[in-house]
PDB file of N, CA and C in Angstrom:
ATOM      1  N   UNK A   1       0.847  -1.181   0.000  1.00  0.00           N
ATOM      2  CA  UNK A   1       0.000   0.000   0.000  1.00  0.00           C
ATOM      3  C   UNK A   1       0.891   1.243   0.000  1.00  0.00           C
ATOM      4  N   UNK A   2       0.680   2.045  -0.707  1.00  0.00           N
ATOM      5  CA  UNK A   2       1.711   3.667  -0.751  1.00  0.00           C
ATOM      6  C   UNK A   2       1.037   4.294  -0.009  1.00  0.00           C
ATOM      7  N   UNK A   3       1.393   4.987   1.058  1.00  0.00           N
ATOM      8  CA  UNK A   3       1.510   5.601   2.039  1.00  0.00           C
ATOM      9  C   UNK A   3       1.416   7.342   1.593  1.00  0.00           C
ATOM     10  N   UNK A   4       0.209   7.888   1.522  1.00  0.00           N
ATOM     11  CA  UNK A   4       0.031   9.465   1.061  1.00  0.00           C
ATOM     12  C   UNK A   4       0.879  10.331   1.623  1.00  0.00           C
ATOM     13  N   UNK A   5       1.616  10.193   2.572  1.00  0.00           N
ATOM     14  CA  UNK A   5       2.741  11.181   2.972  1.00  0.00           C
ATOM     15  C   UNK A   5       3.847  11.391   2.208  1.00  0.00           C
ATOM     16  N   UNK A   6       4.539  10.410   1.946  1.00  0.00           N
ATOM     17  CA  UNK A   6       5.378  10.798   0.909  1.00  0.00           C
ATOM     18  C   UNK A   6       5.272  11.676  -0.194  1.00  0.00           C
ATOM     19  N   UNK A   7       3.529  11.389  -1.147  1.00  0.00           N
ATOM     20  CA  UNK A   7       3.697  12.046  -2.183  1.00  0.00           C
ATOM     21  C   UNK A   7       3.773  14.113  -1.672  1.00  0.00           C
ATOM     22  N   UNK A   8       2.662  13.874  -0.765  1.00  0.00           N
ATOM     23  CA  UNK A   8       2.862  15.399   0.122  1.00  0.00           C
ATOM     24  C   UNK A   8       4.029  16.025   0.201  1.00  0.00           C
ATOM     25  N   UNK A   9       4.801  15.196   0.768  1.00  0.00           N
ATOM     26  CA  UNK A   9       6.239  15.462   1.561  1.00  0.00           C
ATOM     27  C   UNK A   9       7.251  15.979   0.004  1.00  0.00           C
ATOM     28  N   UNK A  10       6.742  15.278  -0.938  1.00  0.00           N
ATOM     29  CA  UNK A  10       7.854  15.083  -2.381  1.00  0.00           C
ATOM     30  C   UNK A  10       6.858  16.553  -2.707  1.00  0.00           C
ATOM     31  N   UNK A  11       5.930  17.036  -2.756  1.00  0.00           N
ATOM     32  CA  UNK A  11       5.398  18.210  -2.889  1.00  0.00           C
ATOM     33  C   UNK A  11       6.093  18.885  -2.781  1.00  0.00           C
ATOM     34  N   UNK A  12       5.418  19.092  -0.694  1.00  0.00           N
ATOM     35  CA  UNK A  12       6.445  20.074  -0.436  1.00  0.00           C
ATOM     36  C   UNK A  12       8.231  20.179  -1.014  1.00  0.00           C
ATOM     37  N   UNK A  13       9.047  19.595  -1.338  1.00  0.00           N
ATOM     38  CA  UNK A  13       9.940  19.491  -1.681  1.00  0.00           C
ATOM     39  C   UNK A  13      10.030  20.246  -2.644  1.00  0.00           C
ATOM     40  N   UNK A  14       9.270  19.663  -3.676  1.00  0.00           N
ATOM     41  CA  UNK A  14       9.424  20.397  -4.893  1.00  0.00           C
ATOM     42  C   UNK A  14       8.918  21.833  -5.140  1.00  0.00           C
ATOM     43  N   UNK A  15       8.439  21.784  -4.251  1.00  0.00           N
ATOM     44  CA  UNK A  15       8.056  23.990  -3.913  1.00  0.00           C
ATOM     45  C   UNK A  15       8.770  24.653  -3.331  1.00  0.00           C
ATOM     46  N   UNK A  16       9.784  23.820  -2.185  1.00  0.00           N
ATOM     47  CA  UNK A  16      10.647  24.457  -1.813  1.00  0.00           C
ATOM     48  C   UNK A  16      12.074  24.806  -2.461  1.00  0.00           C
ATOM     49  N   UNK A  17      12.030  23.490  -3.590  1.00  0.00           N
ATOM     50  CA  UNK A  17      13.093  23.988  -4.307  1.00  0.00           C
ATOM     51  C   UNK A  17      12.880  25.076  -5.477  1.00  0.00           C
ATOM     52  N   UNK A  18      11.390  25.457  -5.791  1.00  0.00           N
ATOM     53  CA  UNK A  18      11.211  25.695  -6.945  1.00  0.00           C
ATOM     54  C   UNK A  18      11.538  27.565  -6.002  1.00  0.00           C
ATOM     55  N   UNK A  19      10.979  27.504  -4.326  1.00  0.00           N
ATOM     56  CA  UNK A  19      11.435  28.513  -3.935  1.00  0.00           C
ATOM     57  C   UNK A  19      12.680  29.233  -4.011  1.00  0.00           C
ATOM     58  N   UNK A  20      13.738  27.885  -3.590  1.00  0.00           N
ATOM     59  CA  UNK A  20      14.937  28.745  -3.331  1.00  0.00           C
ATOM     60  C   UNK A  20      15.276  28.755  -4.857  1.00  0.00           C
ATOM     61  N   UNK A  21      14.813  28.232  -5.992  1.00  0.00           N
ATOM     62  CA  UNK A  21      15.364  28.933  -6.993  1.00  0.00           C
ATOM     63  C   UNK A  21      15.019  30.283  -7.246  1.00  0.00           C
ATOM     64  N   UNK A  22      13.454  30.711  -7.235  1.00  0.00           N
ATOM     65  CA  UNK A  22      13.065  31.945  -6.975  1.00  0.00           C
ATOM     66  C   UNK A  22      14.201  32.899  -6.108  1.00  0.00           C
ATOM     67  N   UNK A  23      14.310  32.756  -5.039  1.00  0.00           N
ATOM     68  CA  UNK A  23      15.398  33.354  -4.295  1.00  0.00           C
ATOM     69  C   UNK A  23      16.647  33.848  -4.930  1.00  0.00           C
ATOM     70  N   UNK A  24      17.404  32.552  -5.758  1.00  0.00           N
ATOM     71  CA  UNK A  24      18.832  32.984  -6.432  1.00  0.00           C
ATOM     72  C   UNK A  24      17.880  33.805  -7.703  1.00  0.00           C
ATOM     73  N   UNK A  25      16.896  33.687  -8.200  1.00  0.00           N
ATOM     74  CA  UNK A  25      16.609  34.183  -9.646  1.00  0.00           C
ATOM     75  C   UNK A  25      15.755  35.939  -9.036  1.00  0.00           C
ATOM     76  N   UNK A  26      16.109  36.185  -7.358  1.00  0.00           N
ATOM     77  CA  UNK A  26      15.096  37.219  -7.269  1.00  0.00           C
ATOM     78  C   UNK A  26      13.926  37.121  -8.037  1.00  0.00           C
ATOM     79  N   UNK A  27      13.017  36.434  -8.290  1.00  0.00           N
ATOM     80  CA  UNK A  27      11.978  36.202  -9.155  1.00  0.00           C
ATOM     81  C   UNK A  27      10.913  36.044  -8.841  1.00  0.00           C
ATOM     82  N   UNK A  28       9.852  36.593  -8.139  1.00  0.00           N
ATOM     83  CA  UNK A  28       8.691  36.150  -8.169  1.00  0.00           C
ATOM     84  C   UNK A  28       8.548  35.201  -6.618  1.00  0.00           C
ATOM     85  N   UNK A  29       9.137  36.100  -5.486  1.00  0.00           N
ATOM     86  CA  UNK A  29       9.620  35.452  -3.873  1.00  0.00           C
ATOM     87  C   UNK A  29       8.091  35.554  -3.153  1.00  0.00           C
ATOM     88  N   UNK A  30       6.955  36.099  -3.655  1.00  0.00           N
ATOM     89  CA  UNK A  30       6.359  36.284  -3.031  1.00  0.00           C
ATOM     90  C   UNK A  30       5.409  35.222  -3.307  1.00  0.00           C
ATOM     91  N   UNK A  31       4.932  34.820  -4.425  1.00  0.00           N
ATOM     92  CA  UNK A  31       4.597  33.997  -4.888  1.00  0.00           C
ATOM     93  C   UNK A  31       5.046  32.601  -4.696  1.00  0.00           C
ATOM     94  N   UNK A  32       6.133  32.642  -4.752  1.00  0.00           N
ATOM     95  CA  UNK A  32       6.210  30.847  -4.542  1.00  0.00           C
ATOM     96  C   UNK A  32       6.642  30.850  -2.773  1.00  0.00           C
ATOM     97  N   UNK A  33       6.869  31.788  -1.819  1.00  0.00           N
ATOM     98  CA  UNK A  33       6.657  31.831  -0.808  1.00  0.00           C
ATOM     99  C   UNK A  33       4.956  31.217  -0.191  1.00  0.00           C
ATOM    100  N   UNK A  34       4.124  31.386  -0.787  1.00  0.00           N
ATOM    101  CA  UNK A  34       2.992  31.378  -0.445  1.00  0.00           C
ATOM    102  C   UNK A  34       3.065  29.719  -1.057  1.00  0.00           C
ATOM    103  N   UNK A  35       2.613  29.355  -1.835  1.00  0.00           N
ATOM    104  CA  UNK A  35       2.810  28.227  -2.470  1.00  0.00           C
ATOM    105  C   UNK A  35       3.755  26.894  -1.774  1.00  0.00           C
ATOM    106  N   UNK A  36       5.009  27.654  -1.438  1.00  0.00           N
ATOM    107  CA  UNK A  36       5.420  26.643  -0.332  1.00  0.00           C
ATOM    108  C   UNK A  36       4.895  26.499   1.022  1.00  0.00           C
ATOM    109  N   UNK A  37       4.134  27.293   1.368  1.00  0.00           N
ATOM    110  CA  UNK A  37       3.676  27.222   2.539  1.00  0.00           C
ATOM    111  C   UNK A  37       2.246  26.796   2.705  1.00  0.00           C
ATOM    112  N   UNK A  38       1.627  27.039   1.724  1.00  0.00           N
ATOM    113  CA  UNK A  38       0.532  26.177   1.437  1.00  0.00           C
ATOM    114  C   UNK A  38       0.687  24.640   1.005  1.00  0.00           C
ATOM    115  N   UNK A  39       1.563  24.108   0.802  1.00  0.00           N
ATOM    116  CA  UNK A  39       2.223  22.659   0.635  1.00  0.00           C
ATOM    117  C   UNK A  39       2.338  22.238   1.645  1.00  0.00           C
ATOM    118  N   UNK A  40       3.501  23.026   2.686  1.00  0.00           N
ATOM    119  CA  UNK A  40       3.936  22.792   4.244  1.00  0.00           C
ATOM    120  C   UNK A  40       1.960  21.865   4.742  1.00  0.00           C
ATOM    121  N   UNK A  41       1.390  22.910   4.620  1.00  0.00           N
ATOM    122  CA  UNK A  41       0.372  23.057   5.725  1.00  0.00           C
ATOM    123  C   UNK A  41      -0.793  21.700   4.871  1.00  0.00           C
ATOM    124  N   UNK A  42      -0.511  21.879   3.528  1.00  0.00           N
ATOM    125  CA  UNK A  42      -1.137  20.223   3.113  1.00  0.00           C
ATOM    126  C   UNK A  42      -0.605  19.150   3.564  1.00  0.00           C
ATOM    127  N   UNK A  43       0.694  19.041   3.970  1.00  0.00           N
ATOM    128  CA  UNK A  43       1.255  17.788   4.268  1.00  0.00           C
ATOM    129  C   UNK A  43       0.833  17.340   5.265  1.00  0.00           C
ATOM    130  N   UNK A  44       0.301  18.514   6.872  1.00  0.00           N
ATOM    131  CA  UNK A  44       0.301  18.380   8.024  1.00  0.00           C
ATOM    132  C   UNK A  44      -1.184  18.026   7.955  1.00  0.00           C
ATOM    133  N   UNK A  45      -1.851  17.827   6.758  1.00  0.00           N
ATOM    134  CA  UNK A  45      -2.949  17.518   6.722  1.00  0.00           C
ATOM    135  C   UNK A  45      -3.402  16.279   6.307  1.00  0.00           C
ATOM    136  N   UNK A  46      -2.289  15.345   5.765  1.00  0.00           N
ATOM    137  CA  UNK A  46      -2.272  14.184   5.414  1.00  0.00           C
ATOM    138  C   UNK A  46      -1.972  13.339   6.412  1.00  0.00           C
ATOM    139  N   UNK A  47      -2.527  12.181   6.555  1.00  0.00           N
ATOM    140  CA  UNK A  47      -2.472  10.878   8.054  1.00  0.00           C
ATOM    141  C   UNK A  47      -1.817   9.719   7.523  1.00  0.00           C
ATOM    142  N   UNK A  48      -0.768   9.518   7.596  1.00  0.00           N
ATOM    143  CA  UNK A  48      -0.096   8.297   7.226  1.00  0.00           C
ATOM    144  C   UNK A  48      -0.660   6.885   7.833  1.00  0.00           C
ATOM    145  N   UNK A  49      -0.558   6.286   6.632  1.00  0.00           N
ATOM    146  CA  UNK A  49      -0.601   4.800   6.908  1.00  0.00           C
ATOM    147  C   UNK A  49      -0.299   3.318   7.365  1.00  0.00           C
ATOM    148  N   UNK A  50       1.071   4.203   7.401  1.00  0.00           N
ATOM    149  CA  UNK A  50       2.070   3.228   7.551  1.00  0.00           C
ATOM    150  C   UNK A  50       3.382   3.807   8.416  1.00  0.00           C
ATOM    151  N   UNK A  51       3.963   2.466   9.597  1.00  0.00           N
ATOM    152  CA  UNK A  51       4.804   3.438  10.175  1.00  0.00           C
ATOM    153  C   UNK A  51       6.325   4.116   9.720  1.00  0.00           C
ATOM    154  N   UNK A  52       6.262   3.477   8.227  1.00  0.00           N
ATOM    155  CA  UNK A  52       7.197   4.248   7.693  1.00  0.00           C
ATOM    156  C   UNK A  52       6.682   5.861   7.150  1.00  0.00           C
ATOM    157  N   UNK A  53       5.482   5.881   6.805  1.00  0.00           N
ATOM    158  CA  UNK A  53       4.833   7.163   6.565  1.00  0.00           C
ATOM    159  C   UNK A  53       4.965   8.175   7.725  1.00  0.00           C
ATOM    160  N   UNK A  54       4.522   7.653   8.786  1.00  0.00           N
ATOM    161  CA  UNK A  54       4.400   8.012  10.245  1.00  0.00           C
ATOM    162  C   UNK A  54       6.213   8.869  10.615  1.00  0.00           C
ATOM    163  N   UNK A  55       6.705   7.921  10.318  1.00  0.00           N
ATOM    164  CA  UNK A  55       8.120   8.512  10.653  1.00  0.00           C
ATOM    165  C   UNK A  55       8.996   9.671   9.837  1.00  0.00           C
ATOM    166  N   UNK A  56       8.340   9.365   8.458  1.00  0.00           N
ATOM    167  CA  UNK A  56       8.743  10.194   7.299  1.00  0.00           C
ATOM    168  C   UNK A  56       7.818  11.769   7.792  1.00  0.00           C
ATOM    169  N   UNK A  57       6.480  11.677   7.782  1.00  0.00           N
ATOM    170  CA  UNK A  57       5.875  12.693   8.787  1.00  0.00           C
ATOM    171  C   UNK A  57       6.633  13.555  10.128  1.00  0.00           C
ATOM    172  N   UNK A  58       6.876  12.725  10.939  1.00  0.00           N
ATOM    173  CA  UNK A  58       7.480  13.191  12.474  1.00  0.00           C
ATOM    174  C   UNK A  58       9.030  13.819  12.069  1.00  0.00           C
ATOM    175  N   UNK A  59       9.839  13.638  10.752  1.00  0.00           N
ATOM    176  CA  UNK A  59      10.942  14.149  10.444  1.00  0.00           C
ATOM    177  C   UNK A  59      10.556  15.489   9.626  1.00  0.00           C
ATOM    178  N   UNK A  60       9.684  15.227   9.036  1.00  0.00           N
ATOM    179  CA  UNK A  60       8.918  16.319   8.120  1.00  0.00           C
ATOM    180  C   UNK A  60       8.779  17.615   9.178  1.00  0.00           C
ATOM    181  N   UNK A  61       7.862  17.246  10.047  1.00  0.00           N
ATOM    182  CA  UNK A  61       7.373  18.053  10.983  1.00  0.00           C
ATOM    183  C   UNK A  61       8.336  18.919  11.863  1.00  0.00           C
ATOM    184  N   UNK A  62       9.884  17.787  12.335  1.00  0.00           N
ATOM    185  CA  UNK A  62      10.689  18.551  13.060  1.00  0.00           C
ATOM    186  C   UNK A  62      11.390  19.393  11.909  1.00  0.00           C
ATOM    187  N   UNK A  63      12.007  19.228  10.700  1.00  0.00           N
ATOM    188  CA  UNK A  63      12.466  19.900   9.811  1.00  0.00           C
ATOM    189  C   UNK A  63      11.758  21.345   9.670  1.00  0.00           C
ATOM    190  N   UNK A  64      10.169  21.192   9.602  1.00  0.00           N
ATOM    191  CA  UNK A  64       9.579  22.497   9.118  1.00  0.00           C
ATOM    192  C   UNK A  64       9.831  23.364  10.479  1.00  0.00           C
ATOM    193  N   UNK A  65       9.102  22.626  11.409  1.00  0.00           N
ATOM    194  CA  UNK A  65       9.508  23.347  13.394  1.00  0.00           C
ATOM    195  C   UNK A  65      10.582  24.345  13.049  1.00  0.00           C
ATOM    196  N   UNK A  66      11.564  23.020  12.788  1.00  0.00           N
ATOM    197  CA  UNK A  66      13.399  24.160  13.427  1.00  0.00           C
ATOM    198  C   UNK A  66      13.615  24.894  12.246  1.00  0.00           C
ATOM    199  N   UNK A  67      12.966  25.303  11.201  1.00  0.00           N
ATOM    200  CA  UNK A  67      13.770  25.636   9.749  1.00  0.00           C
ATOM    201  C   UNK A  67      12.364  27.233   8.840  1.00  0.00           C
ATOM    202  N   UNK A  68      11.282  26.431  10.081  1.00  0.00           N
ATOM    203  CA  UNK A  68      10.271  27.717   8.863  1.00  0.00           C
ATOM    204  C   UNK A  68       9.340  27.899   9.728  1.00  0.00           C
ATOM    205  N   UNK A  69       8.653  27.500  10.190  1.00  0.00           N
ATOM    206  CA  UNK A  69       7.249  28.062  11.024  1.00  0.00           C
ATOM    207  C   UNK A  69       7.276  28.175  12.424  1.00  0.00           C
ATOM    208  N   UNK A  70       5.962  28.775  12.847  1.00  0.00           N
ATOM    209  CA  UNK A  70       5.877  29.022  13.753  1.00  0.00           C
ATOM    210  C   UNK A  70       4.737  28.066  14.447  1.00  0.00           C
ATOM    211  N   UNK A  71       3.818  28.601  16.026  1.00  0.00           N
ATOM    212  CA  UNK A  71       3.452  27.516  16.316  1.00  0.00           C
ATOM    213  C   UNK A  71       1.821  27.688  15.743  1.00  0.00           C
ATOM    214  N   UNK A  72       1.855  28.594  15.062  1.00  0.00           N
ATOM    215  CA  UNK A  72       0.075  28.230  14.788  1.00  0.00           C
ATOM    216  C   UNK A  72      -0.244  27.247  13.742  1.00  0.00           C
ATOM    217  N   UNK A  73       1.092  26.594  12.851  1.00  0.00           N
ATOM    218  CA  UNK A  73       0.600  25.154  12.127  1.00  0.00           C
ATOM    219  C   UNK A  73       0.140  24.242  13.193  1.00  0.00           C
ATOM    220  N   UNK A  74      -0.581  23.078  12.820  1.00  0.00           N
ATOM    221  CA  UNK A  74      -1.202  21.985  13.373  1.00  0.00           C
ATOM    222  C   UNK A  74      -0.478  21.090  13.646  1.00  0.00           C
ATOM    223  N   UNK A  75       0.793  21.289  14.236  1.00  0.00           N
ATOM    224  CA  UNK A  75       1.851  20.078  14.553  1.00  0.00           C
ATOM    225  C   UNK A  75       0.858  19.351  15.403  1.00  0.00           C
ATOM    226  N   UNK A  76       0.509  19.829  16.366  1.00  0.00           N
ATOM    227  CA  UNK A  76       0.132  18.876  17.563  1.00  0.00           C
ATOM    228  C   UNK A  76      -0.718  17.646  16.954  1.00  0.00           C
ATOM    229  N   UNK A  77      -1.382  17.616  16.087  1.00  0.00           N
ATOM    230  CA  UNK A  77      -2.532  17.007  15.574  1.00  0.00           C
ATOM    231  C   UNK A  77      -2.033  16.033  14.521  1.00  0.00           C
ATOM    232  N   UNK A  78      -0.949  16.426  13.696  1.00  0.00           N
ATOM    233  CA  UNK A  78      -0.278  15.586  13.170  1.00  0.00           C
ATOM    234  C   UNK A  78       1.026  14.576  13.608  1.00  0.00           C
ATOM    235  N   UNK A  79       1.360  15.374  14.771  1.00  0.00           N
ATOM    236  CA  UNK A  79       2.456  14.461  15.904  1.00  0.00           C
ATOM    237  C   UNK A  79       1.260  13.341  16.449  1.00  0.00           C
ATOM    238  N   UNK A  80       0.182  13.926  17.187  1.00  0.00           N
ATOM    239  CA  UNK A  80      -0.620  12.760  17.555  1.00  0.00           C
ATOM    240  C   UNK A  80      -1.330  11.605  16.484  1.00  0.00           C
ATOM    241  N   UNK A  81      -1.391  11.963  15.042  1.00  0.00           N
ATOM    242  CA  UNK A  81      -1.816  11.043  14.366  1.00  0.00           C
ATOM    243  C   UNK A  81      -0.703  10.170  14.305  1.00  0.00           C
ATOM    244  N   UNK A  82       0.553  10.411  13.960  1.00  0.00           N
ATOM    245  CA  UNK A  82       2.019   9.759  13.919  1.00  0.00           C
ATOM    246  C   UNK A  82       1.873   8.413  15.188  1.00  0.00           C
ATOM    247  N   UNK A  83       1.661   9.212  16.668  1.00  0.00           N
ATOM    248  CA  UNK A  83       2.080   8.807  17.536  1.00  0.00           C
ATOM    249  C   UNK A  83       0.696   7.535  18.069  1.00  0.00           C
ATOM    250  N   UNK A  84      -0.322   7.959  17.819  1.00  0.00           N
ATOM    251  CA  UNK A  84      -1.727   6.676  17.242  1.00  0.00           C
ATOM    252  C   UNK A  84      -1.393   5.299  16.293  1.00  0.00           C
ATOM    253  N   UNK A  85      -0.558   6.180  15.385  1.00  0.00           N
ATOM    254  CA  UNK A  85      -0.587   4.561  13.975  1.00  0.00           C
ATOM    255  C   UNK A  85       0.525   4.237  14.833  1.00  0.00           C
ATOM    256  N   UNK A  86       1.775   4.558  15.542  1.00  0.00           N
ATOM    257  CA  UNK A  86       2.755   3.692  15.971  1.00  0.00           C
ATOM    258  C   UNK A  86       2.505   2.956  17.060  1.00  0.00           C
ATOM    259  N   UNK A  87       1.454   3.498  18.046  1.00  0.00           N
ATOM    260  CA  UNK A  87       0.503   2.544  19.257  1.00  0.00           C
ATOM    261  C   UNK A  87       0.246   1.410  18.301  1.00  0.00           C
ATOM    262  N   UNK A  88      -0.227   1.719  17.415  1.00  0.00           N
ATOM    263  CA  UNK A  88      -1.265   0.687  17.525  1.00  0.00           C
ATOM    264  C   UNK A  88      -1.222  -0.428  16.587  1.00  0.00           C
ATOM    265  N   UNK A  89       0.584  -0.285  16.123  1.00  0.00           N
ATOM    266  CA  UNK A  89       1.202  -1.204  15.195  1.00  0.00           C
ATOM    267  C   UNK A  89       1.695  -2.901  16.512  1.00  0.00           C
ATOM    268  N   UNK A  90       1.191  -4.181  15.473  1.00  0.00           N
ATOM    269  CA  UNK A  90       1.270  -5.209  16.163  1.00  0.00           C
ATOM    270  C   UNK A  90       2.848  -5.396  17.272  1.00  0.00           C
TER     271      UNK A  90
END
């Protein structure tokens, strides 16, 4: 079964790079600023399936924490979905 976090996570990725190219190209920062951050906040909206999803999530989450946001994203809610599928693995 593929696990919907990843494709999120490969999202966000790819907005953030498409950001920092914006950045070196001064190009259009405001715009793909928004865009990456609307990715960020889809990912934290996706519930993994699997506890490799789960973990790929909880790295996701500390990366964005220490590197871009602040606390009004929905970590808490997506740390506790993480921390549910790993309870409740055999």
């Amino acid at each position: 079964m593929a696990d919907p976090i990843f494709a999120a996570i490969a999202e966000w990725e790819r907005l953030e790079a498409l950001h920092i190219e914006a950045i070196n190209a001064a190009d259009a920062i405001d715009d793909e600023d928004s865009a990456e951050f609307a990715a960020a906040e889809a990912v934290l909206e996706v519930r993994p399936q699997t506890v490799a999803g789960a973990l790929a999530l909880l790295r996701f989450i500390a990366t964005i924490e220490q590197d871009y946001l602040g606390n009004e994203w929905k970590k808490g809610d997506a740390i506790r979905a993480c921390a549910d599928l790993i309870e409740a693995a055999p």
